[in-house]
C-alpha atoms as a PDB file:
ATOM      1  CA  UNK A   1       0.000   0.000   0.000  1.00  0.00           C
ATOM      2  CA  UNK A   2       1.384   3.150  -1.115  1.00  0.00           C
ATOM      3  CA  UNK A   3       1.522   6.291   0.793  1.00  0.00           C
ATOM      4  CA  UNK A   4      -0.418   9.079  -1.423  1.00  0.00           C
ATOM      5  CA  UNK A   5       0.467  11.990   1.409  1.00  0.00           C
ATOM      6  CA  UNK A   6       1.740  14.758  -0.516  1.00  0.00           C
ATOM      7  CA  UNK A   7       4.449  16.745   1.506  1.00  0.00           C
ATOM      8  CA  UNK A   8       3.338  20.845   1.384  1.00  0.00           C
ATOM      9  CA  UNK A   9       6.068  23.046   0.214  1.00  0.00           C
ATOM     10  CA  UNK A  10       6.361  25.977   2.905  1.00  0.00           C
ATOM     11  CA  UNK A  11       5.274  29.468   0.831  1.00  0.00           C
ATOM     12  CA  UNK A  12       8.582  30.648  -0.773  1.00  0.00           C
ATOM     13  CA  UNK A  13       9.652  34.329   0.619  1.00  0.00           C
ATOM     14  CA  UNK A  14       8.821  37.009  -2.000  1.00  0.00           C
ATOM     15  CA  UNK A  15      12.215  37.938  -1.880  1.00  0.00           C
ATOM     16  CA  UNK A  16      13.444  35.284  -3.631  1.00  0.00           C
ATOM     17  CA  UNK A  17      10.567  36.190  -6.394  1.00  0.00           C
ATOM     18  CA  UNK A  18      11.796  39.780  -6.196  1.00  0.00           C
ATOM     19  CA  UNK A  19      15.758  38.168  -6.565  1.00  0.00           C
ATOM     20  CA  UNK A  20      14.539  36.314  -9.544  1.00  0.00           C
ATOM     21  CA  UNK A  21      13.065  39.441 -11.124  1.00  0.00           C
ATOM     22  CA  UNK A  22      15.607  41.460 -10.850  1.00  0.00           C
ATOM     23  CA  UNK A  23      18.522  38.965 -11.949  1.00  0.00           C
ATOM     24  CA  UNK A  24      16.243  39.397 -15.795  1.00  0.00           C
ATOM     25  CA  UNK A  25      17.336  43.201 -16.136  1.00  0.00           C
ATOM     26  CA  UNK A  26      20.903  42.729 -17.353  1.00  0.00           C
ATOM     27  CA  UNK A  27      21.498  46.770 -16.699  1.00  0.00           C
ATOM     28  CA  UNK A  28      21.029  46.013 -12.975  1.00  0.00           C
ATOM     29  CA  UNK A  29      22.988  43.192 -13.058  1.00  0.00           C
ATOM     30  CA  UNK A  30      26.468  45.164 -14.393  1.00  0.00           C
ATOM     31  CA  UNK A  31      25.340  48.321 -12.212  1.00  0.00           C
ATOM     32  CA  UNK A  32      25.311  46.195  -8.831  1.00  0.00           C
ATOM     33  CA  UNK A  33      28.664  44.079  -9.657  1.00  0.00           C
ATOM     34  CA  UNK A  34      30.331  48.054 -10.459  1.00  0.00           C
ATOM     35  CA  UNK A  35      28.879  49.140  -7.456  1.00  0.00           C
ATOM     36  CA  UNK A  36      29.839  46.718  -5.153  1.00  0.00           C
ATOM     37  CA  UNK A  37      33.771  46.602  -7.033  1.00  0.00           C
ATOM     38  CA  UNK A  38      33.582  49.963  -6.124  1.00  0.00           C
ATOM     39  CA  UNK A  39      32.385  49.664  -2.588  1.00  0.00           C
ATOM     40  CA  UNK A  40      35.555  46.770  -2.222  1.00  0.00           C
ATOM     41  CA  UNK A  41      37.875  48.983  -3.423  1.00  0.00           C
ATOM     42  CA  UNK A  42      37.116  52.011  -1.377  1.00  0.00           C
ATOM     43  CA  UNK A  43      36.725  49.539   1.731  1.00  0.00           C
ATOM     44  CA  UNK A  44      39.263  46.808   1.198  1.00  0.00           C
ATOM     45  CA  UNK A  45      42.115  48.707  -1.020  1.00  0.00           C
ATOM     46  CA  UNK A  46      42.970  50.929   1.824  1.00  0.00           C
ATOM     47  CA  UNK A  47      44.085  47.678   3.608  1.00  0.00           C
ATOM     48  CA  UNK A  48      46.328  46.866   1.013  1.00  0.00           C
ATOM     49  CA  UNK A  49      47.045  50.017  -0.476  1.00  0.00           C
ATOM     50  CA  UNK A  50      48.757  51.836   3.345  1.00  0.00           C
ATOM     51  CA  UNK A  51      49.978  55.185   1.674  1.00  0.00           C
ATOM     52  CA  UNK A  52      48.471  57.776   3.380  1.00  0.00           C
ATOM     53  CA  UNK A  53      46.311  59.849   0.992  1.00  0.00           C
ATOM     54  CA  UNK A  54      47.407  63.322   3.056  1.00  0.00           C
ATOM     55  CA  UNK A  55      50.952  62.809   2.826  1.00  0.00           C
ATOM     56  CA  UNK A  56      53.007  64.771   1.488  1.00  0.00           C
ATOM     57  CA  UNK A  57      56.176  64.208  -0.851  1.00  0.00           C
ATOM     58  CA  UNK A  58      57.527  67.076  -2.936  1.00  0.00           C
ATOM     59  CA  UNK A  59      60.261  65.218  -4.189  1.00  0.00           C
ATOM     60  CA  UNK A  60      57.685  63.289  -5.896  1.00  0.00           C
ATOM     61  CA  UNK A  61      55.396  65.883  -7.347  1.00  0.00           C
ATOM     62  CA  UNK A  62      53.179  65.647 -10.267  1.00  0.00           C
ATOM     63  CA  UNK A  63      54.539  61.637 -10.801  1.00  0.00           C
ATOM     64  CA  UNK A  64      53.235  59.468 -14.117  1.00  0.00           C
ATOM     65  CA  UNK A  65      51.943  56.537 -13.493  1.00  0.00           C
ATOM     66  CA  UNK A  66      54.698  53.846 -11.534  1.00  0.00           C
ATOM     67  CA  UNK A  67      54.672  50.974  -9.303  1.00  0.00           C
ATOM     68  CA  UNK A  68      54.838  53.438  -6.667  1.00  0.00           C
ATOM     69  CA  UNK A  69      52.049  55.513  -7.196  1.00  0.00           C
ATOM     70  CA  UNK A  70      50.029  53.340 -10.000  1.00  0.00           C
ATOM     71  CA  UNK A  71      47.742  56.483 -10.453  1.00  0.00           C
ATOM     72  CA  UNK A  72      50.469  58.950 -10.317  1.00  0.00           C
ATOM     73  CA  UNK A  73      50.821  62.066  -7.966  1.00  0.00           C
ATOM     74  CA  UNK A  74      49.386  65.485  -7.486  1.00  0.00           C
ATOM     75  CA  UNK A  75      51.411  68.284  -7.501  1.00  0.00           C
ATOM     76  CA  UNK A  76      52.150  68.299  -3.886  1.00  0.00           C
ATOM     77  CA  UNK A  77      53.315  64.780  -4.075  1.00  0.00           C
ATOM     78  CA  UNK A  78      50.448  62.850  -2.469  1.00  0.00           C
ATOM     79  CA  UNK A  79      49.427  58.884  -3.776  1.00  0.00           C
ATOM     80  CA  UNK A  80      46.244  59.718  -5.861  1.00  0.00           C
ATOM     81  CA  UNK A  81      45.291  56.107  -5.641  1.00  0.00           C
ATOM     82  CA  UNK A  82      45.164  56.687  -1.848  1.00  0.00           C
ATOM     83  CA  UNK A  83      43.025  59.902  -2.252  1.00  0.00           C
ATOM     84  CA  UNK A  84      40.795  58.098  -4.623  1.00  0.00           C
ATOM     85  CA  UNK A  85      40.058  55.563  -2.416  1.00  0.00           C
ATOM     86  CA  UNK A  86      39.498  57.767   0.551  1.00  0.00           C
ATOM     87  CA  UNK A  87      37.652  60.609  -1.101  1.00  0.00           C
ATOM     88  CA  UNK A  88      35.307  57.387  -2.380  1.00  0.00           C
ATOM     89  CA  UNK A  89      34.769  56.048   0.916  1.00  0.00           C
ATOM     90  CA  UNK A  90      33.996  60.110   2.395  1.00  0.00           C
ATOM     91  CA  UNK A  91      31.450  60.484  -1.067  1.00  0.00           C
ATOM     92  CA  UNK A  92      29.959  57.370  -0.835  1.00  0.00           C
ATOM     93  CA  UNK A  93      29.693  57.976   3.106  1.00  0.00           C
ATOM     94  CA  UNK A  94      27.949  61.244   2.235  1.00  0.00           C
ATOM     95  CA  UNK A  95      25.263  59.633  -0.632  1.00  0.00           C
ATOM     96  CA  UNK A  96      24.418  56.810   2.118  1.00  0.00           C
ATOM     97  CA  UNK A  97      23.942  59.130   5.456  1.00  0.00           C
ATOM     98  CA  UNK A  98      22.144  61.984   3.067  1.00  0.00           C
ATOM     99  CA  UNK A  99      19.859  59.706   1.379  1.00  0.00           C
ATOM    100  CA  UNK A 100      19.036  57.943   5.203  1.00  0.00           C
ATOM    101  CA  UNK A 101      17.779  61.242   6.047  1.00  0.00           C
ATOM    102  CA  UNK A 102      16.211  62.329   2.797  1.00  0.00           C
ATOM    103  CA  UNK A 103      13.973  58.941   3.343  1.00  0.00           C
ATOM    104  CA  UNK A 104      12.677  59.386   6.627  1.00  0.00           C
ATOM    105  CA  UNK A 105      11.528  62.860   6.576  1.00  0.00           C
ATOM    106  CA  UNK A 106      10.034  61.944   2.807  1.00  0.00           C
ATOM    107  CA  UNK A 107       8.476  58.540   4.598  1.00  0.00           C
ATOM    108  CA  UNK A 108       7.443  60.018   7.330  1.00  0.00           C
ATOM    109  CA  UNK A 109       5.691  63.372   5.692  1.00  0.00           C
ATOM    110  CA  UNK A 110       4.215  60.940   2.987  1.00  0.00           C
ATOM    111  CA  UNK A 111       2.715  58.362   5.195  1.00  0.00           C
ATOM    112  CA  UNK A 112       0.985  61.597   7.659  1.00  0.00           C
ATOM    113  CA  UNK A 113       0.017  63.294   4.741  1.00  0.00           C
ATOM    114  CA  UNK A 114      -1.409  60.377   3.171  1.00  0.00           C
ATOM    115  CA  UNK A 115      -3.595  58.451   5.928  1.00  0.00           C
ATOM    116  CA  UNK A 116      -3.965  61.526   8.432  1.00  0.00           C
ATOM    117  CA  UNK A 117      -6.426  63.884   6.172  1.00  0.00           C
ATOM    118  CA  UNK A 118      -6.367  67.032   8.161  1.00  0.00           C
ATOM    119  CA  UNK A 119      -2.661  67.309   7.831  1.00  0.00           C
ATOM    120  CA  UNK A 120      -2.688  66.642   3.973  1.00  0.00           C
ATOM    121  CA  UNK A 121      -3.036  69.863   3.014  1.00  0.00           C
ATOM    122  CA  UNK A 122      -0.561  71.709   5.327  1.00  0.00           C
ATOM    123  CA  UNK A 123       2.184  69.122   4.674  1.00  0.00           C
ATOM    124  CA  UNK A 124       1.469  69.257   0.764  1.00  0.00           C
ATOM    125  CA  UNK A 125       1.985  72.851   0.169  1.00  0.00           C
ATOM    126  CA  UNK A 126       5.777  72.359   2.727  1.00  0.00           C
ATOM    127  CA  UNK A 127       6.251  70.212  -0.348  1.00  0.00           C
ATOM    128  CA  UNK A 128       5.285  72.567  -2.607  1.00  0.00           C
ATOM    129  CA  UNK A 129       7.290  75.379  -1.223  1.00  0.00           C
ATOM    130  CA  UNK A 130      10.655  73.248  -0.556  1.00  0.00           C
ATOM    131  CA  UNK A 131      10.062  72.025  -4.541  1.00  0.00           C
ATOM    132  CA  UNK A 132       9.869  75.868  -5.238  1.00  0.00           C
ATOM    133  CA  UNK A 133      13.070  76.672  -3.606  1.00  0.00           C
ATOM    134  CA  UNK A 134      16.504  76.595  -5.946  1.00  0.00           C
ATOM    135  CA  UNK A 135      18.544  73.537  -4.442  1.00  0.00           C
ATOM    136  CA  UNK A 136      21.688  74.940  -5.332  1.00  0.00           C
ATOM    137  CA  UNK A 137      21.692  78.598  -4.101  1.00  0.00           C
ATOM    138  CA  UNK A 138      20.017  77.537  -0.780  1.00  0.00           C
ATOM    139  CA  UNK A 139      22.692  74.589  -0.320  1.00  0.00           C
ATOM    140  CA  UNK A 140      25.185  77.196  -0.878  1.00  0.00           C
ATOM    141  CA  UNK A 141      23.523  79.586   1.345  1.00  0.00           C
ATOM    142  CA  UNK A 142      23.345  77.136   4.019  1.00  0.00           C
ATOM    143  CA  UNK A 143      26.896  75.936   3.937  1.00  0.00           C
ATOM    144  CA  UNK A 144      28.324  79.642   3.668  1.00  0.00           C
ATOM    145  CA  UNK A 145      25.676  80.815   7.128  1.00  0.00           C
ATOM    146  CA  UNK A 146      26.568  77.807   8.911  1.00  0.00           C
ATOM    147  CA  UNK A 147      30.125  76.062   8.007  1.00  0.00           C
ATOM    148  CA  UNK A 148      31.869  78.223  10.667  1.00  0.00           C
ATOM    149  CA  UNK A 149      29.957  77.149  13.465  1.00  0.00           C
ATOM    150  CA  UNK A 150      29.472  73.693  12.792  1.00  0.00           C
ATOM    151  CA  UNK A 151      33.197  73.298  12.746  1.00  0.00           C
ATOM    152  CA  UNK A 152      34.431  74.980  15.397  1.00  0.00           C
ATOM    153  CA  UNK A 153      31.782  72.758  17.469  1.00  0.00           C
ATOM    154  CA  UNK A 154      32.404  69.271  15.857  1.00  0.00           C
ATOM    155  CA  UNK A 155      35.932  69.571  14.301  1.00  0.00           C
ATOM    156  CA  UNK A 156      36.991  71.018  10.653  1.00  0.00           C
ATOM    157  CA  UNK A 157      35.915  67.403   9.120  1.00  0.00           C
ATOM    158  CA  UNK A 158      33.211  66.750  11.404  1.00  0.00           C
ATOM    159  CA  UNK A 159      30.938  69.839  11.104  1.00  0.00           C
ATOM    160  CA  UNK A 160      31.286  69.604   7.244  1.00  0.00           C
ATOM    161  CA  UNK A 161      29.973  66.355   7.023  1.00  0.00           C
ATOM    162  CA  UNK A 162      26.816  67.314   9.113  1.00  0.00           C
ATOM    163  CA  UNK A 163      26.520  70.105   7.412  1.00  0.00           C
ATOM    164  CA  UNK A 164      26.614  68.729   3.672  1.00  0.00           C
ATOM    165  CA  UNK A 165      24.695  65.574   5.020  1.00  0.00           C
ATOM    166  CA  UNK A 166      21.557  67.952   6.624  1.00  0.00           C
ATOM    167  CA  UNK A 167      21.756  70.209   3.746  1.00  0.00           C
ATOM    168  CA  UNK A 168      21.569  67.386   1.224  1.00  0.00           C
ATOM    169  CA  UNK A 169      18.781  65.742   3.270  1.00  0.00           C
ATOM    170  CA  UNK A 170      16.373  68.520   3.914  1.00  0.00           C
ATOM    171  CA  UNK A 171      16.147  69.563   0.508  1.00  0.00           C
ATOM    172  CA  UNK A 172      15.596  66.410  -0.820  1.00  0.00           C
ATOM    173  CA  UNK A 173      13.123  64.690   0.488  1.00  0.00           C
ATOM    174  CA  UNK A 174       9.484  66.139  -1.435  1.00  0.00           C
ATOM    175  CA  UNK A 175       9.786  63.308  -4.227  1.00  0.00           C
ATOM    176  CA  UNK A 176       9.843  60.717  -2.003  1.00  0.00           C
ATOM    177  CA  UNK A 177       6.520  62.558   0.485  1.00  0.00           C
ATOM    178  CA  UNK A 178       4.599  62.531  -2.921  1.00  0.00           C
ATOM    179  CA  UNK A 179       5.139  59.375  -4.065  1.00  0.00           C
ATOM    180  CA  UNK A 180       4.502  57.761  -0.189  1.00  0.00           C
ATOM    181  CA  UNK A 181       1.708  59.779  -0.248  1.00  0.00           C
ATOM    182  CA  UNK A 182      -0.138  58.702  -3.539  1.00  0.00           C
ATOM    183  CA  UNK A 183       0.833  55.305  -2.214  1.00  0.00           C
ATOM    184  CA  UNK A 184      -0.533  55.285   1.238  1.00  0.00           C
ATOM    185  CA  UNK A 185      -3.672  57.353  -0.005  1.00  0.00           C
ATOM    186  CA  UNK A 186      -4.968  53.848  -2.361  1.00  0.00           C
ATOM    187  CA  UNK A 187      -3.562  51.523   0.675  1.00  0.00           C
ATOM    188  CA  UNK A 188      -5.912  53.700   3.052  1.00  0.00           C
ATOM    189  CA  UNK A 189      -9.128  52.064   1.575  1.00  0.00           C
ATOM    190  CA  UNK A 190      -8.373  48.742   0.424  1.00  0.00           C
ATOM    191  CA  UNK A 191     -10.059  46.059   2.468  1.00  0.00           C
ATOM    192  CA  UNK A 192      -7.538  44.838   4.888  1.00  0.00           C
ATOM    193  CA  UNK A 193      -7.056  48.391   6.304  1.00  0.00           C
ATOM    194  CA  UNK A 194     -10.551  49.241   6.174  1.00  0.00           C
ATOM    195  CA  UNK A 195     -11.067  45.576   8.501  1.00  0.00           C
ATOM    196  CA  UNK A 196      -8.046  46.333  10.995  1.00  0.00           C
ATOM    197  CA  UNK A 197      -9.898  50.337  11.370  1.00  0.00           C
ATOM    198  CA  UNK A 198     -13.291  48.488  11.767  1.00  0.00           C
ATOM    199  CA  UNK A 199     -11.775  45.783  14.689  1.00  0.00           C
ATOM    200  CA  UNK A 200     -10.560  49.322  16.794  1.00  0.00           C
ATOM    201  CA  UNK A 201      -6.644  49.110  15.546  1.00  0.00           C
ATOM    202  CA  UNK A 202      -5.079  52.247  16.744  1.00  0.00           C
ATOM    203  CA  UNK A 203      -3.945  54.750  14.393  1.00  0.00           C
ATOM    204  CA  UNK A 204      -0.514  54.233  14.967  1.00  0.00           C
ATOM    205  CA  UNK A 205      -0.281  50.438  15.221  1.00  0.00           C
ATOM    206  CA  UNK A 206      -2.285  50.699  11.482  1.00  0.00           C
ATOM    207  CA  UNK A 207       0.428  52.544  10.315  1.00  0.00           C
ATOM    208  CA  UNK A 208       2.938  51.006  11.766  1.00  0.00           C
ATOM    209  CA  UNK A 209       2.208  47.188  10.885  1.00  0.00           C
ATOM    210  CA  UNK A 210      -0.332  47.930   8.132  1.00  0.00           C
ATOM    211  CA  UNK A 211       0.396  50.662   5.745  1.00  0.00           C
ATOM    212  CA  UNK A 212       4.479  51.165   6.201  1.00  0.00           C
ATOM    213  CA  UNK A 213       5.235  47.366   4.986  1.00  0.00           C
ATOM    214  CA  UNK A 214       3.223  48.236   1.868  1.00  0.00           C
ATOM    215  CA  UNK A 215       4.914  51.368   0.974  1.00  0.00           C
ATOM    216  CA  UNK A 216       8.303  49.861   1.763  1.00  0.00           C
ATOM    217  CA  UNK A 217       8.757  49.085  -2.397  1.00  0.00           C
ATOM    218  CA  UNK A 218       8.503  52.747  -3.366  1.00  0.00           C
ATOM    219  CA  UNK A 219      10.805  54.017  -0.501  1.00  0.00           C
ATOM    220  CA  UNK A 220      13.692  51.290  -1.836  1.00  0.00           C
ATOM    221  CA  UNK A 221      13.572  52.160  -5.119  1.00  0.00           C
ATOM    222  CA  UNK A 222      13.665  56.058  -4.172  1.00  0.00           C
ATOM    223  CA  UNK A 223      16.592  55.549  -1.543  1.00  0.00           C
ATOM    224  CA  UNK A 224      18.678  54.069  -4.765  1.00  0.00           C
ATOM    225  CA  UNK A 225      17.995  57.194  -6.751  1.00  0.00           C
ATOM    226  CA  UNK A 226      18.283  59.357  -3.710  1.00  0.00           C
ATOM    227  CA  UNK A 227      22.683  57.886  -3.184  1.00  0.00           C
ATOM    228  CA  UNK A 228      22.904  58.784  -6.678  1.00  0.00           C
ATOM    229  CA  UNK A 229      21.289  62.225  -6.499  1.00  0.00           C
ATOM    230  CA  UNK A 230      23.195  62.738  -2.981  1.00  0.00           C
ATOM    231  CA  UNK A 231      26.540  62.270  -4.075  1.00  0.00           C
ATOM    232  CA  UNK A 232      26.637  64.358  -7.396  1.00  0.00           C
ATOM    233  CA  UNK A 233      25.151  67.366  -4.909  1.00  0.00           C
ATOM    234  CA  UNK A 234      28.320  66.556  -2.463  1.00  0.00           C
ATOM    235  CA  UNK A 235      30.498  66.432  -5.685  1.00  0.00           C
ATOM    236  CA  UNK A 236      28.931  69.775  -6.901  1.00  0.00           C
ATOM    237  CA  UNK A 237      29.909  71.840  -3.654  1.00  0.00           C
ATOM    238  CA  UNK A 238      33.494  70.231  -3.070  1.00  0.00           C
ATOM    239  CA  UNK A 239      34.034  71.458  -6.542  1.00  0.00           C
ATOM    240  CA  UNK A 240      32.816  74.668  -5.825  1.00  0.00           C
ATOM    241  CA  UNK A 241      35.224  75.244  -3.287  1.00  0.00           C
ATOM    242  CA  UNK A 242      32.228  75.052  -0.442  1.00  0.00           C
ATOM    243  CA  UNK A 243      32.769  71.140   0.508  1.00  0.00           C
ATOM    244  CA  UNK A 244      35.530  69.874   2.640  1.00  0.00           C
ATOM    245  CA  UNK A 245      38.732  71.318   3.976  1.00  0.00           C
ATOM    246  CA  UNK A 246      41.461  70.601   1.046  1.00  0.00           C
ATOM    247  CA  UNK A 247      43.120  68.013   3.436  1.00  0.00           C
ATOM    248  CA  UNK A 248      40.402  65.986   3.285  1.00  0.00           C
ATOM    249  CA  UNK A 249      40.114  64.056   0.178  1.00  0.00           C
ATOM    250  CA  UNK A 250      36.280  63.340  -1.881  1.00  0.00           C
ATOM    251  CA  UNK A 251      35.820  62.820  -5.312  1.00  0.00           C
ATOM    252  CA  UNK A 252      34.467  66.871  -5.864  1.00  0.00           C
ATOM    253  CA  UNK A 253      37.336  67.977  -4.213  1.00  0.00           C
ATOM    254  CA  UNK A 254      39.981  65.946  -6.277  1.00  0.00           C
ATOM    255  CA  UNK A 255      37.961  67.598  -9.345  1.00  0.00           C
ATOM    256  CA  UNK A 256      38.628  70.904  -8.036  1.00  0.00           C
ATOM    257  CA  UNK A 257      41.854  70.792  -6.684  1.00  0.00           C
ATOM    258  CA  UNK A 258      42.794  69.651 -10.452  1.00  0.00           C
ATOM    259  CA  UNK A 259      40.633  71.891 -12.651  1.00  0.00           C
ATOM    260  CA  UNK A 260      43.399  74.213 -12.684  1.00  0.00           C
ATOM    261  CA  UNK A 261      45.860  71.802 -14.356  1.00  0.00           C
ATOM    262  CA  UNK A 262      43.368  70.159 -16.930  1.00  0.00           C
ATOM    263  CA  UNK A 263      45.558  70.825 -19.915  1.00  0.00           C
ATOM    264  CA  UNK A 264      48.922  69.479 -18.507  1.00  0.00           C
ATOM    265  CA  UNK A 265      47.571  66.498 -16.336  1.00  0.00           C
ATOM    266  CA  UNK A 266      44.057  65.285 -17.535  1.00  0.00           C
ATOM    267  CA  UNK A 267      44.024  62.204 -15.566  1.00  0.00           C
ATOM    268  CA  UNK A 268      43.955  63.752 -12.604  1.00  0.00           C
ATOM    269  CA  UNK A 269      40.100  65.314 -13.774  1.00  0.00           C
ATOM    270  CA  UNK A 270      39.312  62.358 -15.587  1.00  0.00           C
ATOM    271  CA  UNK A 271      39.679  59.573 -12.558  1.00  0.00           C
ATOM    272  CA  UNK A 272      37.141  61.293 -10.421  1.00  0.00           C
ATOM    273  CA  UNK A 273      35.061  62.113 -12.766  1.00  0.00           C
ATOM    274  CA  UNK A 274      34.587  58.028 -14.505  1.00  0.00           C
ATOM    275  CA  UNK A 275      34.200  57.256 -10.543  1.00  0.00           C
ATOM    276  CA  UNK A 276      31.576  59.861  -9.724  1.00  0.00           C
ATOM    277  CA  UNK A 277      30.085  59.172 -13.031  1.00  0.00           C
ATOM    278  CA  UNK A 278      30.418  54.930 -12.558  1.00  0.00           C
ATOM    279  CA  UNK A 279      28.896  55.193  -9.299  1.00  0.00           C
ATOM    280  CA  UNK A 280      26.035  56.977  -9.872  1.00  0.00           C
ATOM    281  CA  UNK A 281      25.039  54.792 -12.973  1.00  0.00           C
ATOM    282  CA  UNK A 282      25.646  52.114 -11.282  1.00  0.00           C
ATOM    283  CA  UNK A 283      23.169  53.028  -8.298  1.00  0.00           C
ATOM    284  CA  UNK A 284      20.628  54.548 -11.306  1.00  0.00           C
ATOM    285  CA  UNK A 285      20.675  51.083 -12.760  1.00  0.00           C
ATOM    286  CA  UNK A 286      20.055  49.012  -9.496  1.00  0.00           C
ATOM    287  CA  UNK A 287      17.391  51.586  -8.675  1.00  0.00           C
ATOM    288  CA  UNK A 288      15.760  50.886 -12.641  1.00  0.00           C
ATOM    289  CA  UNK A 289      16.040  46.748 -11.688  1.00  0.00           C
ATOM    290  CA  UNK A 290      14.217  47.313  -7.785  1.00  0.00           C
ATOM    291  CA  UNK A 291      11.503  49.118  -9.409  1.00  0.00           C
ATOM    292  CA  UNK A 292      10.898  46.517 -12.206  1.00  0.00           C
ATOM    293  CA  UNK A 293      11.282  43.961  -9.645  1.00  0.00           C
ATOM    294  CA  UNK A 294       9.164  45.042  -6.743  1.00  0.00           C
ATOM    295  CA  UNK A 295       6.118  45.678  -9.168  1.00  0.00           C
ATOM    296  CA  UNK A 296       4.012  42.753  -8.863  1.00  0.00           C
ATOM    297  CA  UNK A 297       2.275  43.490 -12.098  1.00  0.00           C
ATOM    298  CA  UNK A 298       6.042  42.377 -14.120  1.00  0.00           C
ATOM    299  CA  UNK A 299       6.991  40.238 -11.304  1.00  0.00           C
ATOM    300  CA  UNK A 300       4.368  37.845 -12.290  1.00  0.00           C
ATOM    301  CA  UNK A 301       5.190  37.317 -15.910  1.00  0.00           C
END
């Protein structure tokens, strides 16, 4: 007598759908193996590479390429392969901490907006007016009003990375509130939220275990774009001359600390720039493959 008991196959985790999605876009593919090259190379080259990227050799200025110095020198004698990995790790630093910021206050302004209808309209037109306001001129207004104090109270290094990191974050953060918002707004009245409001759920608790997990696709894919949109805004006011002190190497800075010398020495521009410019495809790219895989509608096919 044969046993007919079928064994049931535990439900498989929708990440592993999500995984299998997003392996089909080849584009996301290349722009997560760059990014995480890059992210071993800023993180594990250090360990191998031990020049220090703020030391200085004049009897080696403005070096070729060479087993010593593979990327050369700049013209006060210091390892650019050491600076490039050390103004990646400060950039990269920047994108990540900004964009952590830039999604909470959007998150958090989207999801009140959305479910709590009395503060809709007062926390839609902040959006409107922070969308109204020119990012750069206001991120160099803030840094010029409060760079001084900021680093005499946490350090030279210190207060500029608060600085750029709030800056970046609070004027960043209205694409993210309207696109929570539109999402939290159809969640509101579908069926299972309507049940949990109908059984006495608490507003909060709703929120908390109902309507966040739901939203959570939208807020990935916009924390992708938002390390990408971070980091060229760092790069933008290091090479402005408003970023950090010159000691203290990012990509933006390298940029401007070699515009001057573009005609004789064009690698110096050039290797920032194909990092700045990698990395932020790159993180473009993963952000294109989270959206196509997080939407159920091409998941399925």
């Amino acid at each position: 007598m044969t046993d007919t008991t079928t064994k049931i196959r535990p439900p498989r985790n929708q990440w592993w759908d999500v995984w299998d999605q997003f392996k089909t876009h080849r584009g996301a593919l290349v722009g997560l193996t760059i990014f995480v090259a890059i992210l071993g190379l800023i993180l594990i080259g250090p360990l191998v590479w031990h020049m220090d990227p703020t030391y200085v050799d004049f009897r080696a200025r403005n070096k070729g390429f060479s087993l010593a110095h593979p990327l050369g020198t700049d013209q006060l004698g210091r390892d650019l392969l050491a600076r490039m990995m050390a103004g990646g790790k400060v950039s990269i630093s920047v994108g990540l901490t900004a964009m952590s910021l830039s999604i909470f206050l959007g998150a958090a302004i989207g999801v009140l907006a959305g479910y709590f209808k009395r503060l809709d309209g007062h926390l839609m037109r902040l959006t409107d007016l922070f969308l109204a306001l020119p990012l750069l001129p206001l991120l160099l207004l803030m840094v010029t009003l409060f760079r001084d104090p900021l680093s005499k109270g946490f350090g030279p290094e210190g207060g500029i990375f608060l600085l750029i990191v709030t800056a970046i974050g609070a004027t960043s953060w209205m694409q993210t509130a309207r696109i929570v918002r539109g999402e939290v707004l159809a969640l509101k009245e579908r069926e299972f939220v309507l049940a949990a409001r109908s059984i006495g759920t608490p507003a909060h608790r709703l929120v908390l275990r109902h309507i966040l997990p739901n939203v959570m696709s939208p807020i990935m894919v916009s924390a992708t774009l938002g390390i990408a949109s971070a980091i060229i805004t760092e790069s933008a006011l290091s090479f402005l001359g408003l970023g950090f002190p010159p000691d203290f190497p990012t990509w933006g800075r390298l940029l401007f600390d070699a515009v001057d010398q573009i005609q004789l020495y064009p690698m110096r521009v050039i290797l920032p720039g194909i990092a700045i410019s990698l990395t932020v495809l790159s993180v473009n790219y993963i952000g294109d493959g989270l959206r196509d895989a997080l939407d159920p509608r091409i998941r399925g096919r």
